[in-house]
Protein backbone atom coordinates (compact mmCIF):
# COMPACT_ATOMS: atom_id res chain seq x y z
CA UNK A 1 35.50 -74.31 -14.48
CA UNK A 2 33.18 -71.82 -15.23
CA UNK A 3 32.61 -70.47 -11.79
CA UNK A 4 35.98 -69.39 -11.47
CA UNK A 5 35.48 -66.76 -14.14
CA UNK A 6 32.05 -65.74 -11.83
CA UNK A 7 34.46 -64.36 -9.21
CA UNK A 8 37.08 -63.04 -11.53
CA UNK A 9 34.04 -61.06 -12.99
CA UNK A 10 32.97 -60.12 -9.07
CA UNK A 11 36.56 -59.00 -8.29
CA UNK A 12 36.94 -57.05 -11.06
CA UNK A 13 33.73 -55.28 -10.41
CA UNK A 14 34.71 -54.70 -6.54
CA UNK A 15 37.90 -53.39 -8.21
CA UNK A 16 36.09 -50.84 -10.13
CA UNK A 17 33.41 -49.93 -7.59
CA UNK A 18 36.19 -49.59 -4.68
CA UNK A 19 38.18 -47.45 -7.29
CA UNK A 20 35.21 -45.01 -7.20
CA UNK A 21 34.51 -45.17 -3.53
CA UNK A 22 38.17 -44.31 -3.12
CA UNK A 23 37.93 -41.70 -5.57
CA UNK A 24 35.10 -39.96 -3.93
CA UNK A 25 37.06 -39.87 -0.58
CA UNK A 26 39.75 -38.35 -2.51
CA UNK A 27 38.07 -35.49 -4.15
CA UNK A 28 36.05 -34.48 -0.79
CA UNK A 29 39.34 -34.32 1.27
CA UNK A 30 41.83 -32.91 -1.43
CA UNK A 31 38.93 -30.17 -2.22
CA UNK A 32 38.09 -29.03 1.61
CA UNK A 33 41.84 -28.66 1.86
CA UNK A 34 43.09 -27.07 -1.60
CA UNK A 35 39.65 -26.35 -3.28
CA UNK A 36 41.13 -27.02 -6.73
CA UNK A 37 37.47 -29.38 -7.66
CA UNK A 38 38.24 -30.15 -11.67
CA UNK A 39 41.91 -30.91 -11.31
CA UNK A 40 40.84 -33.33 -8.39
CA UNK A 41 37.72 -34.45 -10.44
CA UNK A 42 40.08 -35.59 -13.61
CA UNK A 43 42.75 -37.30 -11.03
CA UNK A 44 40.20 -39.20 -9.56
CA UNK A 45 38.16 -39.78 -12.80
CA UNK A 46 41.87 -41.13 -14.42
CA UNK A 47 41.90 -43.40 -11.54
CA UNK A 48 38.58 -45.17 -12.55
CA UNK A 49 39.69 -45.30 -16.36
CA UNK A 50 43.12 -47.01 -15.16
CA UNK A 51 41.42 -49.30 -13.17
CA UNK A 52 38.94 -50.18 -15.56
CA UNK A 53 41.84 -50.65 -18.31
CA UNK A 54 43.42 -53.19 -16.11
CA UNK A 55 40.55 -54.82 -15.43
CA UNK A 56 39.33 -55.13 -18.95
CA UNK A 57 43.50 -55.95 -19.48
CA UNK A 58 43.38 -58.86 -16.78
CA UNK A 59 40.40 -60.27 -18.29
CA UNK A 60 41.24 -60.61 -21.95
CA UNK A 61 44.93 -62.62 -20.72
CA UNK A 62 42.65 -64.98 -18.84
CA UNK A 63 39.39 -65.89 -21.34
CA UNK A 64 40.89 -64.73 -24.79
CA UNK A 65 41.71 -68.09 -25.34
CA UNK A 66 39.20 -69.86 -24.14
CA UNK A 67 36.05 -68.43 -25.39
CA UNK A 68 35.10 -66.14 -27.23
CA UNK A 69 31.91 -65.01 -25.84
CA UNK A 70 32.37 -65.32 -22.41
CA UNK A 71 35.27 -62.28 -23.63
CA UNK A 72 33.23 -60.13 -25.52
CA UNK A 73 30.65 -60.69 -22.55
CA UNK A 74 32.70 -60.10 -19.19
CA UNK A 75 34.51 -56.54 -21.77
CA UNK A 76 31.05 -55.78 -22.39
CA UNK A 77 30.19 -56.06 -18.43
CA UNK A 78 33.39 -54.50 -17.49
CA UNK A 79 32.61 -51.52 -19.87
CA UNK A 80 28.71 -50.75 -18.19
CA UNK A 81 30.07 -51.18 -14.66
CA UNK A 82 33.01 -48.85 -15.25
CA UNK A 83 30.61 -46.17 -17.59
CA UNK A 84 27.76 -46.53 -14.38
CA UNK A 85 30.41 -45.99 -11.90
CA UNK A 86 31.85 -42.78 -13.88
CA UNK A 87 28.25 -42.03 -14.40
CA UNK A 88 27.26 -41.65 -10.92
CA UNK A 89 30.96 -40.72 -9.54
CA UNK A 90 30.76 -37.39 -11.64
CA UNK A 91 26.66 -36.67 -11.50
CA UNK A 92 27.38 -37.21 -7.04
CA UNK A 93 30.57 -35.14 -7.33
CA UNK A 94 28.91 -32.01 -9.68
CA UNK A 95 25.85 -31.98 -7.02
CA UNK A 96 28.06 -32.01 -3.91
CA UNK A 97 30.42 -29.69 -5.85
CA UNK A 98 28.45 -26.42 -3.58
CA UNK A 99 28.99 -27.88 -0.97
CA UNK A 100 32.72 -28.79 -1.20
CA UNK A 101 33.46 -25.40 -2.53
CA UNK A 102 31.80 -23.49 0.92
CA UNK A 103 33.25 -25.66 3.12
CA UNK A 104 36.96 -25.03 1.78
CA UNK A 105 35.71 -21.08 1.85
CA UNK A 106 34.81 -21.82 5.79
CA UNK A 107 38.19 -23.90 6.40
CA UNK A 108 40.10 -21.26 4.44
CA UNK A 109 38.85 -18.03 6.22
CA UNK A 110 38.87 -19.78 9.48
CA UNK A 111 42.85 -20.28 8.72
CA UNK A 112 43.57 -16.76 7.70
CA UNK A 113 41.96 -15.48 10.85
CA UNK A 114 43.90 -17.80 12.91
């Protein structure tokens, strides 16, 4: 019985991770195109909290009741993976940010002169 709450823990960690793959994707495109980084940045960052919430949400429904640690534990879990994610999502995204920025410069002036 308890391996069934193994995977739930897994999914809910792909959940999160694939949120902030997803993310990332989102920010490079919607920045090379509008160039608008922050606003993008909080969108995307919004996403991860969201996901996280209903993750942390889906969890407590399914273990609440039947013990207490294993809720506390997999919250606990949910909370590092999701902080770790953030972590590295916005530490990738403010290194990169350069790089985003010169390449929607390049797109942009390549546009006008078209």
């Amino acid at each position: 019985m308890m391996e069934m709450y193994d995977y739930i823990m897994l999914l809910n960690l792909l959940a999160i991770v694939s949120t902030t793959l997803v993310s990332y994707v989102y920010v490079s495109q919607m920045v090379m195109r509008k160039g608008a980084f922050f606003f993008h940045t909080a969108i995307s960052l919004s996403f991860i909290i969201l996901t996280w919430f209903i993750t942390t949400t889906i969890w407590f429904f399914l273990t609440s009741k039947v013990d207490g640690l294993l809720y506390i534990g997999g919250m606990l879990f949910n909370m590092m993976v999701a902080i770790f994610c953030s972590t590295v999502f916005l530490a990738y995204l403010f290194v990169q940010r350069a790089y985003f920025i010169r390449k929607y410069k390049r797109t942009k002036h390549t546009i006008e002169k078209n």
